[in-house]
Protein backbone atom coordinates (compact mmCIF):
# COMPACT_ATOMS: atom_id res chain seq x y z
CA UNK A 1 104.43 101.89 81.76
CA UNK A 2 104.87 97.99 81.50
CA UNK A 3 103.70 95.47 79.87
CA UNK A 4 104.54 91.73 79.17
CA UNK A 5 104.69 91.14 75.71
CA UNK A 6 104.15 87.07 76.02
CA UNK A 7 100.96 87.48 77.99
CA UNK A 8 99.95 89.89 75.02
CA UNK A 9 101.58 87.15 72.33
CA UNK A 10 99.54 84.14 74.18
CA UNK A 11 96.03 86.12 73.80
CA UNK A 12 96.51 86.64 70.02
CA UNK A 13 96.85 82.97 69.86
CA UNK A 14 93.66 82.08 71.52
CA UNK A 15 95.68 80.01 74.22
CA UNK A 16 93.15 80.65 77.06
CA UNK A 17 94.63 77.98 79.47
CA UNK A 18 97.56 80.05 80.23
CA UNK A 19 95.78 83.36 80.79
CA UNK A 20 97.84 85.35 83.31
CA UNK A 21 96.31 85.61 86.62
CA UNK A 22 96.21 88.57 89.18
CA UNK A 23 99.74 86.93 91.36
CA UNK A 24 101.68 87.28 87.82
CA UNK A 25 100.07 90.14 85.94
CA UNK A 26 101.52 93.49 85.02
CA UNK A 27 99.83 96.45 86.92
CA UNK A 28 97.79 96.89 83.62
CA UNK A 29 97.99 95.40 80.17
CA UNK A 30 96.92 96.35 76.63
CA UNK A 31 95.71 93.25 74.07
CA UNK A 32 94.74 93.47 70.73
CA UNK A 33 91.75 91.35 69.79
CA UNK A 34 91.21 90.68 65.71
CA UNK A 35 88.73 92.93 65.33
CA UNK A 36 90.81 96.12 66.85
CA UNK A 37 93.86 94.95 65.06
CA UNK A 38 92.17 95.34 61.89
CA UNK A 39 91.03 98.90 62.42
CA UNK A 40 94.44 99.87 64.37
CA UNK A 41 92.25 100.15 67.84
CA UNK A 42 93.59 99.26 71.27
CA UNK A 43 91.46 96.82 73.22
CA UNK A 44 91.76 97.70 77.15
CA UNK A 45 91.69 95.04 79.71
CA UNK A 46 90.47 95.60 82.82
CA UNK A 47 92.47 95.67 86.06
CA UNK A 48 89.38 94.45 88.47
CA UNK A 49 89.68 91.13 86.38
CA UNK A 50 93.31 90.29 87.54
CA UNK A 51 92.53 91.38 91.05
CA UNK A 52 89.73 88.84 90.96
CA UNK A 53 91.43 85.95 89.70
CA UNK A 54 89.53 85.87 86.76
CA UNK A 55 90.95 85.36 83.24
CA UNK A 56 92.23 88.75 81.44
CA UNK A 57 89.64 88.42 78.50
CA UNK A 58 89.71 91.87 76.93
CA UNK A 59 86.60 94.34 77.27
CA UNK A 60 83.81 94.48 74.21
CA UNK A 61 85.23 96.91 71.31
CA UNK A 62 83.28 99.78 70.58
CA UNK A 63 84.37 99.15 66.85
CA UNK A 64 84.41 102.57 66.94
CA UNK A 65 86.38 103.98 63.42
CA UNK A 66 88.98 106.14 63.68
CA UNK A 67 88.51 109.60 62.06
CA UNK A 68 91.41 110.96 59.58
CA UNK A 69 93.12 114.07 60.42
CA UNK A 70 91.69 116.02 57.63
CA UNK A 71 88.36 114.91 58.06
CA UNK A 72 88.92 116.40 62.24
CA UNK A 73 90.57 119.61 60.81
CA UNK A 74 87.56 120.27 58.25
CA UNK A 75 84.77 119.47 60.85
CA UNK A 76 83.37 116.94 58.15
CA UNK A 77 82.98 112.90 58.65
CA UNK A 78 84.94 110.15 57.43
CA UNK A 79 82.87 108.31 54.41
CA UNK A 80 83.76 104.86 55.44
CA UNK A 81 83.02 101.33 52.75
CA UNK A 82 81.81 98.64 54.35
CA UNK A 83 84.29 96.65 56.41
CA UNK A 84 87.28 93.95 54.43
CA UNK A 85 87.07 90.63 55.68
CA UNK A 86 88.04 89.52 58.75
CA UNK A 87 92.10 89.48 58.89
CA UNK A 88 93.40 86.10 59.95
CA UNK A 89 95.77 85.71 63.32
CA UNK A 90 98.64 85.78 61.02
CA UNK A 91 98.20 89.06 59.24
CA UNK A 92 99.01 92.36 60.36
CA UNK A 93 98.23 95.50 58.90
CA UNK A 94 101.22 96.69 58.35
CA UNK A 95 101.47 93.69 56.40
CA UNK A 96 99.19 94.18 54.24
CA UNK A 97 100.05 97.87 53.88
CA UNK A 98 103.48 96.51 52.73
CA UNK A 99 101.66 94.26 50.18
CA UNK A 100 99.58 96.74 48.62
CA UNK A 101 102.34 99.02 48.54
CA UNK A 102 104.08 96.55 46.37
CA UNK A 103 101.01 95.82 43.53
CA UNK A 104 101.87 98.20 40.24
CA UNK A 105 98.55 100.63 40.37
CA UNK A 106 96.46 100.53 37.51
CA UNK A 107 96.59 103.19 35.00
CA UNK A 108 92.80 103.86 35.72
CA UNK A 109 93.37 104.62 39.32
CA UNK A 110 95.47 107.22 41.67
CA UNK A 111 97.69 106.16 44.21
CA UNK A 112 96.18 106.17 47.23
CA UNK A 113 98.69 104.78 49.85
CA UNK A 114 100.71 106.96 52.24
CA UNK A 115 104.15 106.30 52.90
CA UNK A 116 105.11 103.74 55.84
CA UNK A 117 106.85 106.93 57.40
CA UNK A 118 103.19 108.69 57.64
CA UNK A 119 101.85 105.53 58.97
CA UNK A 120 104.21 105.88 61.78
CA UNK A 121 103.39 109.01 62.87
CA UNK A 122 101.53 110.19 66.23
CA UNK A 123 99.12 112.67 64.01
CA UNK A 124 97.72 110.16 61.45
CA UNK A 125 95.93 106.64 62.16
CA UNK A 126 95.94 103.34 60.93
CA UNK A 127 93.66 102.12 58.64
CA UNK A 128 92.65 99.29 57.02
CA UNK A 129 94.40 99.45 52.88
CA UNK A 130 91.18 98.24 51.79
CA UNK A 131 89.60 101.78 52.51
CA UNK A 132 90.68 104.16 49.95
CA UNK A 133 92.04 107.64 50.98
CA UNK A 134 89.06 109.10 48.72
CA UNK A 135 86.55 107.88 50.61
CA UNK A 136 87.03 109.39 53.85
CA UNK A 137 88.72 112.78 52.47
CA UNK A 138 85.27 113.72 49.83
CA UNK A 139 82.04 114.17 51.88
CA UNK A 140 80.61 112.29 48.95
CA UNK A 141 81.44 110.93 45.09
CA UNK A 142 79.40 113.68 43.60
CA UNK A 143 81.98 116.49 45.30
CA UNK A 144 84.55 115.84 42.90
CA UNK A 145 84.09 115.03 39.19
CA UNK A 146 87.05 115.92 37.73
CA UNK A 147 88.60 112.90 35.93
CA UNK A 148 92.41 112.94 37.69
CA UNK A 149 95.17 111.43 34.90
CA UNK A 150 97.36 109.37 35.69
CA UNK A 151 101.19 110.93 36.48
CA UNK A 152 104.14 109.79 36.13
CA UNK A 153 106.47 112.20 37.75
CA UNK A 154 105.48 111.04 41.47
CA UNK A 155 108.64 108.89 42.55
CA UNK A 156 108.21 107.88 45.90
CA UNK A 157 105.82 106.70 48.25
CA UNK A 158 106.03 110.47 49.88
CA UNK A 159 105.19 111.97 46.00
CA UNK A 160 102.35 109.32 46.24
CA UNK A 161 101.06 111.06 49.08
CA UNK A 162 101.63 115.05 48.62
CA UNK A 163 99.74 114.88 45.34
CA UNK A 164 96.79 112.67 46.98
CA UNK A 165 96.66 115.70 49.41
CA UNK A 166 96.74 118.05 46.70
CA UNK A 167 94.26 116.69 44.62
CA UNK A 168 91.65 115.94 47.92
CA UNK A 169 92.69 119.11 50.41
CA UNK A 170 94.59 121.52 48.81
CA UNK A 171 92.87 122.01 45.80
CA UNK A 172 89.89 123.07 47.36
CA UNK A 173 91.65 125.07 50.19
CA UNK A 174 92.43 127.32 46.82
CA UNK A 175 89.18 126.88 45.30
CA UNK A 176 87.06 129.98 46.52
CA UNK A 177 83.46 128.59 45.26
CA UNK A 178 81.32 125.82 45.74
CA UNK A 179 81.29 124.80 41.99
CA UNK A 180 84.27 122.43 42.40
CA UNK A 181 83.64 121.23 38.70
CA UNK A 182 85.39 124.44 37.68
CA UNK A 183 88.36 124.23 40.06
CA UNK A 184 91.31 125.07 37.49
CA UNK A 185 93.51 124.19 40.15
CA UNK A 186 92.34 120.63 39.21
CA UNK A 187 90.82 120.72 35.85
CA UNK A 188 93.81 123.03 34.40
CA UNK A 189 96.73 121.82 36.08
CA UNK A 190 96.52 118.50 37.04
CA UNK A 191 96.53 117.65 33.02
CA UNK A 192 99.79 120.45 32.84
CA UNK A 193 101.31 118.38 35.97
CA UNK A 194 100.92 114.87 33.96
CA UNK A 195 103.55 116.30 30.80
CA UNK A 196 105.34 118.27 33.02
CA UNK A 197 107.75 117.28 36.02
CA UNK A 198 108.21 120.74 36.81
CA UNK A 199 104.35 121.43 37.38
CA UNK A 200 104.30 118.42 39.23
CA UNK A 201 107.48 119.70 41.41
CA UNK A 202 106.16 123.04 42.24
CA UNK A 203 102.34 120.94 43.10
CA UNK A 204 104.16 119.06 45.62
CA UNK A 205 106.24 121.80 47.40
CA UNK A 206 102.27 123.64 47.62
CA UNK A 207 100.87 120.56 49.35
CA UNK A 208 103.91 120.49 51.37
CA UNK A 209 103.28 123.72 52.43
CA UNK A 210 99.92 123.63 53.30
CA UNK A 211 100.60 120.01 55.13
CA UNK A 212 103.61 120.57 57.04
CA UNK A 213 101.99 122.05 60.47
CA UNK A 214 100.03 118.25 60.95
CA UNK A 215 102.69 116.08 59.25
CA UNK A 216 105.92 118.35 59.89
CA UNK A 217 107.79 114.68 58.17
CA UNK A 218 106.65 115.54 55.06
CA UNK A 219 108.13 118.86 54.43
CA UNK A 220 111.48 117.43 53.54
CA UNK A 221 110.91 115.88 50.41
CA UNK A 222 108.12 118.33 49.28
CA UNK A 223 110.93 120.92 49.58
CA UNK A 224 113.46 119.16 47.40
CA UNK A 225 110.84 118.90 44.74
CA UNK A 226 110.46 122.21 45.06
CA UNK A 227 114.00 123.09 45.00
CA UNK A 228 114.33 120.65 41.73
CA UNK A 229 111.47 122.59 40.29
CA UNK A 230 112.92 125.81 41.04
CA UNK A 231 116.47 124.87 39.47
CA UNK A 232 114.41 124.03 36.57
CA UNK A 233 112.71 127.38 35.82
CA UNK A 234 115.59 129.08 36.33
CA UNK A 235 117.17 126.76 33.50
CA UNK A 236 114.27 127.31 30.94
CA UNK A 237 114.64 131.07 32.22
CA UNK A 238 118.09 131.30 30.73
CA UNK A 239 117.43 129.40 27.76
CA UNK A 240 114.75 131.53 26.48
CA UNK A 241 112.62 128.44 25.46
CA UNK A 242 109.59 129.88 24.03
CA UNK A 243 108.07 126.60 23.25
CA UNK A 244 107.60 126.01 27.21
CA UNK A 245 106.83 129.92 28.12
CA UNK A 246 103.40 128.56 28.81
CA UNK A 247 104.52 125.41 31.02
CA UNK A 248 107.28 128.18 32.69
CA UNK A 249 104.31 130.52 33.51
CA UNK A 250 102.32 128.15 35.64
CA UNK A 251 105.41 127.04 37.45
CA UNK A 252 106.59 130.54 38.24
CA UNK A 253 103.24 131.40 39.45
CA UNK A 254 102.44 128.23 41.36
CA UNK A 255 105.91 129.29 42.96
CA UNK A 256 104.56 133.01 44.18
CA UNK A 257 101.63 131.10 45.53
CA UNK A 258 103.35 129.05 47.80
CA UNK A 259 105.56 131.77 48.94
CA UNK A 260 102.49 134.03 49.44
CA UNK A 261 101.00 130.90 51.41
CA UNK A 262 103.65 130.54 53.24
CA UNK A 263 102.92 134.02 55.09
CA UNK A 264 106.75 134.91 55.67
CA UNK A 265 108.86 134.70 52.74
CA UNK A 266 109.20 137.85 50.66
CA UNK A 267 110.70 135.75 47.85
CA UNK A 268 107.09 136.46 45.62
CA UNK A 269 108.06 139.89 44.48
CA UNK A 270 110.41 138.07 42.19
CA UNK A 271 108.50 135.34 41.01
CA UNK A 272 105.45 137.99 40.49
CA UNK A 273 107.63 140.09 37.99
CA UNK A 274 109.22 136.53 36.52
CA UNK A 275 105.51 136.02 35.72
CA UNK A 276 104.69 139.13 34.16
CA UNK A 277 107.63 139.16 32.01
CA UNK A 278 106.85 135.87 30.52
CA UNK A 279 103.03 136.57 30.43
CA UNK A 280 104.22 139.74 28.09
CA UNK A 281 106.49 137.19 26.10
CA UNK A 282 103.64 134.95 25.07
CA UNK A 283 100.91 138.00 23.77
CA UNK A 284 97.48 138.26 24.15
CA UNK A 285 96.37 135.81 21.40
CA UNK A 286 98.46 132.77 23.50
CA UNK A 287 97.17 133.82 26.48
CA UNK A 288 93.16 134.43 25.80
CA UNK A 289 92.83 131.47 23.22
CA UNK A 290 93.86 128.52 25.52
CA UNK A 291 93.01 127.30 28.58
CA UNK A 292 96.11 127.29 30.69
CA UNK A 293 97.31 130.88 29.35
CA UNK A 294 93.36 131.75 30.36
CA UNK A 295 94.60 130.18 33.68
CA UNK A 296 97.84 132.21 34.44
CA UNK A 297 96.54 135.43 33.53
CA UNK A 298 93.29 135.34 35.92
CA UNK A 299 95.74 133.67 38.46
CA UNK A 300 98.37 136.47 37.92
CA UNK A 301 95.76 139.67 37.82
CA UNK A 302 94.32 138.15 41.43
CA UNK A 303 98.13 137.59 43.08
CA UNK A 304 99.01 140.81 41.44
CA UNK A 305 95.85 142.90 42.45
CA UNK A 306 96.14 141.32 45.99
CA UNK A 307 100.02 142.12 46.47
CA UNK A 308 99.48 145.53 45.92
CA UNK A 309 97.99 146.09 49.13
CA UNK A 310 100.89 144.75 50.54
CA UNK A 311 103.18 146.81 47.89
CA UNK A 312 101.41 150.07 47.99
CA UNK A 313 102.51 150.19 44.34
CA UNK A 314 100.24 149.90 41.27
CA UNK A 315 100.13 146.56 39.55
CA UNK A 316 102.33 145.04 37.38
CA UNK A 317 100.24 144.70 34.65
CA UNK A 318 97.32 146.17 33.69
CA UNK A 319 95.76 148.69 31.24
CA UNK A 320 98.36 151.38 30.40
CA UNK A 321 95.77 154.06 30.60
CA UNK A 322 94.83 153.09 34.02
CA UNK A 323 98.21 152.16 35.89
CA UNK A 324 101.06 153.77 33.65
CA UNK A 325 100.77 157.11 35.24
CA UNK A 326 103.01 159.61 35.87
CA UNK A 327 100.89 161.88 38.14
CA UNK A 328 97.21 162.45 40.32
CA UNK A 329 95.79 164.22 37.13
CA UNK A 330 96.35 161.63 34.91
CA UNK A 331 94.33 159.46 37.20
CA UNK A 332 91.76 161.86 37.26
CA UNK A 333 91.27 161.96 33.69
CA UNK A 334 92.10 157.96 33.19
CA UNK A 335 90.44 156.36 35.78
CA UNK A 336 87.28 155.31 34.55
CA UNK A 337 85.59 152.29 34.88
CA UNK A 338 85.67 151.65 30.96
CA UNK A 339 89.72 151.80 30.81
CA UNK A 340 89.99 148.74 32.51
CA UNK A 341 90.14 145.64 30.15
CA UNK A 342 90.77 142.40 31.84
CA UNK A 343 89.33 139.13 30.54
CA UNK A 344 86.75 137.88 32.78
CA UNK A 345 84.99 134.60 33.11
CA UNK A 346 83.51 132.24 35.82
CA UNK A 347 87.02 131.13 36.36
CA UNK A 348 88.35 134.27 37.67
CA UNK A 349 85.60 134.33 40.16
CA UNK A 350 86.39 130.83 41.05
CA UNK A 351 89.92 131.81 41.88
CA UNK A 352 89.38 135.29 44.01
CA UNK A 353 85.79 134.95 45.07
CA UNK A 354 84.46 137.94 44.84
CA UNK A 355 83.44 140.13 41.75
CA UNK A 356 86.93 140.57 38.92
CA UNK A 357 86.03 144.06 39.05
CA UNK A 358 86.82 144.71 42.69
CA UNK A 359 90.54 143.62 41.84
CA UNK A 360 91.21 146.70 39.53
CA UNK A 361 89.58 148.83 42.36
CA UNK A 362 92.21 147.35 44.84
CA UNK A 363 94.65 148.38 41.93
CA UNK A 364 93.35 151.97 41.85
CA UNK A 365 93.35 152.69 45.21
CA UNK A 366 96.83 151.56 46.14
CA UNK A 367 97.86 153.84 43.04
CA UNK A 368 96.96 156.23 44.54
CA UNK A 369 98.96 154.77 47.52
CA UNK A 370 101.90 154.95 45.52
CA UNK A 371 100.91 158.82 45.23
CA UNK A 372 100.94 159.94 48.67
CA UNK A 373 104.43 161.18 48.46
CA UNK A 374 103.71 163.55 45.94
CA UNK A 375 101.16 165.61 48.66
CA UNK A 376 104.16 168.45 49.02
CA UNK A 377 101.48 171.35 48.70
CA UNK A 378 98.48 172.99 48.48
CA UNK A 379 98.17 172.13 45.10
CA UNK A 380 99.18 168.47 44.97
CA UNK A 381 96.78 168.15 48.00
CA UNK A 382 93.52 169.49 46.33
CA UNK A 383 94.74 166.92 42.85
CA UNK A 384 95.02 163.64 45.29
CA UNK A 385 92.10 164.47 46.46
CA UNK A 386 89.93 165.14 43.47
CA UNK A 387 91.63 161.28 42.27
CA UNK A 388 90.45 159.67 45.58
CA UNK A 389 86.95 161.56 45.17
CA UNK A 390 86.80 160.13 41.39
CA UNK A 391 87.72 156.41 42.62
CA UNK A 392 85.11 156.57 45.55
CA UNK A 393 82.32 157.81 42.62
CA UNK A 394 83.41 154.72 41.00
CA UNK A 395 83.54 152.48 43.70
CA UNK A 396 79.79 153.96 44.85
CA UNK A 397 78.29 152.93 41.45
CA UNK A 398 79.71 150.16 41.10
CA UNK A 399 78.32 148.70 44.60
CA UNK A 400 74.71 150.24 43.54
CA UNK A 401 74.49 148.57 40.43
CA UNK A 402 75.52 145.23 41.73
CA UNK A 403 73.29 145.24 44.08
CA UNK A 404 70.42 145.85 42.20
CA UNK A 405 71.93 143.12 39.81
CA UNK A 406 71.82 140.79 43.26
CA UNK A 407 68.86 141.61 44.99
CA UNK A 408 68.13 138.46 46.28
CA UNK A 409 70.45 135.56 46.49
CA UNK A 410 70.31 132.35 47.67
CA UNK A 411 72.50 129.31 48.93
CA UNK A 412 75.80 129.52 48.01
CA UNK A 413 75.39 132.34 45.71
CA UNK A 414 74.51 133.86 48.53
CA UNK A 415 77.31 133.65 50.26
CA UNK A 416 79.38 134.81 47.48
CA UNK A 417 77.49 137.61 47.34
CA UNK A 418 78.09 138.62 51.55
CA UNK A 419 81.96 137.62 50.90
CA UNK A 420 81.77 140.47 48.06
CA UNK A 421 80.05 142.83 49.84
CA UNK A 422 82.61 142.53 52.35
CA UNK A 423 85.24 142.80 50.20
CA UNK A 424 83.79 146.43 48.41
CA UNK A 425 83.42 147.78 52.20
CA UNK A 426 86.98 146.72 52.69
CA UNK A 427 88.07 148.77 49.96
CA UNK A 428 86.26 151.80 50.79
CA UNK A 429 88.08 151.59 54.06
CA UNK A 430 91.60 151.35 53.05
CA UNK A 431 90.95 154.05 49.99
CA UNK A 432 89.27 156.37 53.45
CA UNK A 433 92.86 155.16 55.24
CA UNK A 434 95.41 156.26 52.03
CA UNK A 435 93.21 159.58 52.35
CA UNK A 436 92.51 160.46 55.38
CA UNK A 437 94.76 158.18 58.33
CA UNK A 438 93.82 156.11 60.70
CA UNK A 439 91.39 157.64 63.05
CA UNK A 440 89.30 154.69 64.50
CA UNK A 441 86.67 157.60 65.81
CA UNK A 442 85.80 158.53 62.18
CA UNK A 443 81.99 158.00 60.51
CA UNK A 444 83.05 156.47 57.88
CA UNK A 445 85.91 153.63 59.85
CA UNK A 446 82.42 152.90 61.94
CA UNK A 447 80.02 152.45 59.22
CA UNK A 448 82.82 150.33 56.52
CA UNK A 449 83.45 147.80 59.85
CA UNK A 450 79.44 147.36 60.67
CA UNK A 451 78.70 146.61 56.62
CA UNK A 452 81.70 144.25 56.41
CA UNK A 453 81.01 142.78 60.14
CA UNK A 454 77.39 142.60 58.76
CA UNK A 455 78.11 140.62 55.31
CA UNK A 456 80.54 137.99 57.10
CA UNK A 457 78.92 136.76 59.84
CA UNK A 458 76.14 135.04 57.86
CA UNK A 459 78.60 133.03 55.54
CA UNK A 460 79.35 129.76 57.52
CA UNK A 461 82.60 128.36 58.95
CA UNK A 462 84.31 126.47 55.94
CA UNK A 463 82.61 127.59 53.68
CA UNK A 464 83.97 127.45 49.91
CA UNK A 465 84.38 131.44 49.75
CA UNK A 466 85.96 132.05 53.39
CA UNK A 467 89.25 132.46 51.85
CA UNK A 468 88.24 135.55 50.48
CA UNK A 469 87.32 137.05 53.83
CA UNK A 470 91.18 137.51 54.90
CA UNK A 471 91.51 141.36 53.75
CA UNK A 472 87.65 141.82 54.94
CA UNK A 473 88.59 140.75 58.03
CA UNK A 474 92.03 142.01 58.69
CA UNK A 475 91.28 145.81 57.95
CA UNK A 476 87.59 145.42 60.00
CA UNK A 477 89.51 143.87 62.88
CA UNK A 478 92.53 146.61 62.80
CA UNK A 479 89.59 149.36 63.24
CA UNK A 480 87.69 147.90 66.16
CA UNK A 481 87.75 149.71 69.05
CA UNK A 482 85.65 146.97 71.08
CA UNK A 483 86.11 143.82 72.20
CA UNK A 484 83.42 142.08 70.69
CA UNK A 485 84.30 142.75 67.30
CA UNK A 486 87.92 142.39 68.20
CA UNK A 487 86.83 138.61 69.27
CA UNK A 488 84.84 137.85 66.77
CA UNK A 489 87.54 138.93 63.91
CA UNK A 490 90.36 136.55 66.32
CA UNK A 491 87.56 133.76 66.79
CA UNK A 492 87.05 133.60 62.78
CA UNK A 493 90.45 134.06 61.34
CA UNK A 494 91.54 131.16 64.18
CA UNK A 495 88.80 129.04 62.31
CA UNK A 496 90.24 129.58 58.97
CA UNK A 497 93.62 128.44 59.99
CA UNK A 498 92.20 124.77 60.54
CA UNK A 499 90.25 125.37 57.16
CA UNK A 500 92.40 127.20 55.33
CA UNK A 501 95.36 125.27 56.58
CA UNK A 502 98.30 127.85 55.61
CA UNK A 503 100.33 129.93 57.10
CA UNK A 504 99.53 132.90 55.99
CA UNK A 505 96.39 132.67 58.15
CA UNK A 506 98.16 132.57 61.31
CA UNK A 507 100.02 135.34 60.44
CA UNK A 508 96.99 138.05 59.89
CA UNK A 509 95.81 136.96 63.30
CA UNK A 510 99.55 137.49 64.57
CA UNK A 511 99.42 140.80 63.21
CA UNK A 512 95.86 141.66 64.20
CA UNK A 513 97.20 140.83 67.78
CA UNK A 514 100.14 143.12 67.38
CA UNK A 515 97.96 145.93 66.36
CA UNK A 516 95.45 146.14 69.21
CA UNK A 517 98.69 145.71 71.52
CA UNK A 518 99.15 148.89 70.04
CA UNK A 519 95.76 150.78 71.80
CA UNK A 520 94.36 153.76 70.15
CA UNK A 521 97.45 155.01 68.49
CA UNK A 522 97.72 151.90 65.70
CA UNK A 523 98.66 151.72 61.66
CA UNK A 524 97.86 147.86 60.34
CA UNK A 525 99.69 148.99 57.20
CA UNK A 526 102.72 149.84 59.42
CA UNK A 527 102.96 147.26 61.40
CA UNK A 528 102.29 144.83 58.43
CA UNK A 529 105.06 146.59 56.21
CA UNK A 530 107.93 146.47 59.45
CA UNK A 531 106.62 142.93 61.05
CA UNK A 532 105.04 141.22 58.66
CA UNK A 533 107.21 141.63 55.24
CA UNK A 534 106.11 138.77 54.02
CA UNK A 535 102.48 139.13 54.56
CA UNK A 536 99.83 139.27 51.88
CA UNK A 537 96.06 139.36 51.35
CA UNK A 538 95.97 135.80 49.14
């Protein structure tokens, strides 16, 4: 493509006498008038007016605003102000990007700017510096009313704009309700993040993370910080500084998030049993009387109830009576519903979604997981059995009694509700699956994929609690046997990777496409545990 540059310098400057005329014009040409310049647009001239002989003027602009990546990936609309000033001839924006970038920001306000690298790049658009980054990345003011403090570990321009992302996208990507004024991924750490440049570190490297497949540029620095933050635990590790235990905690476990995000890296294990040691380090009374160690223990029972699906182990930590077993009959006699003793509060169904109680099912049933092994004989046969008959008992009244608790919900609630629903069905499957195998011609595989089928498709496409779909969906789409549901597992899950925006995602769909490769003759668990190492339910 060519263009001539002076023709293109000469219309900026208004000189209309020595408009280029169709003997001396490029086959096409691109001006800029004022108007587009200021909104980054591209005014179009048309060719019939140099054929003509007539004077290249530049077509009408639509003055049509260009939408921000997130707001395309999220299927929500850019909140625009009203339009700066005109800018002069001798302005440019990336002048005035430059300028801005230069002012000191006041301590009441969060850096909003983008590095000039991300200005550059093909995925993002230009915008005018007087338009704030919150205003186009919140639907509207009343979204988010978390009062953000001011922090001064960010660095760089590139800092400036990971945590922006993080404290707009990613934060509710990890949010699984609607009630965003309870997001402790906001109102918890973002306070943590301000004392502590290791919080801040491991923040970064998690919007990194979640950014890197739209703004691959990026990833770079967020993975020094995390590497930084990284060297720094393992310093406080070796120290045995009790005085930051707490700080160490949130660090370790914001870690295991990202590497459970991340969909391939098996390097959680080890930060999941970094953060049970320390949580056992601090005691109970740390831990249940402030908000942060309130934070890492309903953070750590979700990642740790959630991992063993992937671990086929018991968890990590949990009531002794429950999970400290050393055969079947002991979790005969144990496993009751009124052994398990885990603090629970709005905030720990703000961070799974779904009902705390169906965590320490998922931790029952994948004890008995850990079990199977032990089915030698006759006799070890007929005791597995009578502990997977006693879980299923307790699984059955549980789902009865929360129904009748929710008989009619509405709104969000409602979808809460049909993402829990889901979620009991989904565990009823895999506990039929430890028992029984994986015969897709079974009753009860048919009936556990209709009531999980039925529960998700009325919950929307982004909505707050679609995060907590992922094992729902993975274990309903591993036993269909038709197409339909087969497509309408691949359709959703391929939604949830622009919502979502990890990973992690991808990979379930990846390994939902490996298993019906398979035909008739699949195991999901298999697959997951020889393909997908890295792969858990999060």
């Amino acid at each position: 493509m060519r263009h001539s540059a002076t023709t293109a310098n000469r219309f900026r400057n208004n000189d209309a006498t020595d408009l280029p005329r169709a003997r001396d014009a490029p086959d096409w040409a691109i001006f800029v008038s004022l108007k587009c310049q200021g909104k980054g647009l591209k005014c179009l001239v048309d060719p019939g007016q140099l054929d003509r002989g007539e004077d290249a003027l530049p077509k009408k602009c639509d003055e049509l605003r260009p939408q921000c990546g997130d707001c395309r990936r999220l299927g929500i609309s850019c909140v625009w102000k009203s339009p700066s000033p005109s800018l002069s001839s001798d302005d440019s924006p990336s002048s005035h990007v430059n300028d801005v970038a230069s002012t000191p920001l006041p301590s009441a306000d969060l850096p909003t700017l983008p590095s000039p690298a991300f200005l550059d790049d093909e995925s993002s658009l230009l915008i005018d510096p007087s338009w704030p980054i919150l205003d186009f990345a919140i639907p509207s003011p009343g979204a988010f009313p978390v009062q953000i403090p001011l922090n001064p570990h960010l660095q760089t321009d590139e800092d400036i704009s990971l945590f922006n992302h993080y404290v707009h996208i990613v934060s509710r990507s990890l949010l699984r309700s609607a009630k965003s004024d309870e997001n402790p991924f906001l109102r918890t750490l973002l306070p943590v993040a301000a004392t502590s440049d290791m919080v801040t570190s491991v923040i970064l490297g998690l919007s990194g993370s979640h950014w890197k497949r739209v703004y691959p540029a990026i990833w770079g620095r967020a993975l020094s910080r995390q590497g930084r933050a990284l060297n720094q635990v393992n310093l406080l590790l070796s120290q045995t500084n009790l005085s930051r235990s707490l700080e160490t905690c949130i660090a370790v476990l914001l870690l295991c998030l990202a590497d459970l995000f991340e969909g391939t890296s098996r390097a959680w294990k080890w930060h999941l049993k970094a953060a049970s040691a320390l949580l056992r380090s601090l005691g109970e009374l740390v831990l249940e009387n402030t908000t942060e160690g309130m934070f890492c223990l309903q953070l750590f029972h979700y990642l740790d109830s959630m991992s063993t699906i992937s671990r086929c182990r018991p968890p990590l930590r949990g009531s002794p009576s429950l999970y400290d077993l050393a055969n079947c009959d002991d979790l005969v006699t144990s496993a009751t519903s009124d052994s398990i003793s885990f603090p629970v509060s709005s905030s720990s169904t703000v961070i799974s979604g779904v009902d705390p109680m169906l965590l320490n099912f998922i931790g029952m049933v994948n004890l008995l997981a850990s079990h199977r092994k032990n089915r030698v004989d006759e006799l070890s046969e007929i005791g597995f059995r009578a502990a997977a008959t006693r879980v299923q008992r307790q699984l059955d009244s549980w789902r009865r009694e929360y129904q009748e608790q929710n008989p009619d919900s509405h709104a969000l609630d409602d979808e809460m509700h049909q993402a829990t629903t889901a979620f009991a069905w989904a565990i009823h499957l895999r506990l039929h699956q430890i028992v029984e195998g994986y015969d897709l011609d079974h009753p009860n595989v048919k009936l556990a994929i209709a009531n999980i089928m039925e529960a998700m498709l009325p919950i929307p496409y982004g909505s707050p609690v679609e995060g907590s779909l992922l094992f729902p969906l993975v274990i309903a789409g591993a036993g269909s046997t038709d197409i339909e549901g087969q497509m309408v597992v691949k359709e959703r899950l391929m939604a949830m990777e622009g919502t979502l925006g990890f990973g992690h995602v991808k990979q379930a769909r990846q390994l939902l496409e490996t298993v019906w490769a398979q035909g008739r003759e699949r195991n999901w668990a298999f697959i997951r545990f020889t393909q997908f190492p890295g792969f858990v339910f999060v």
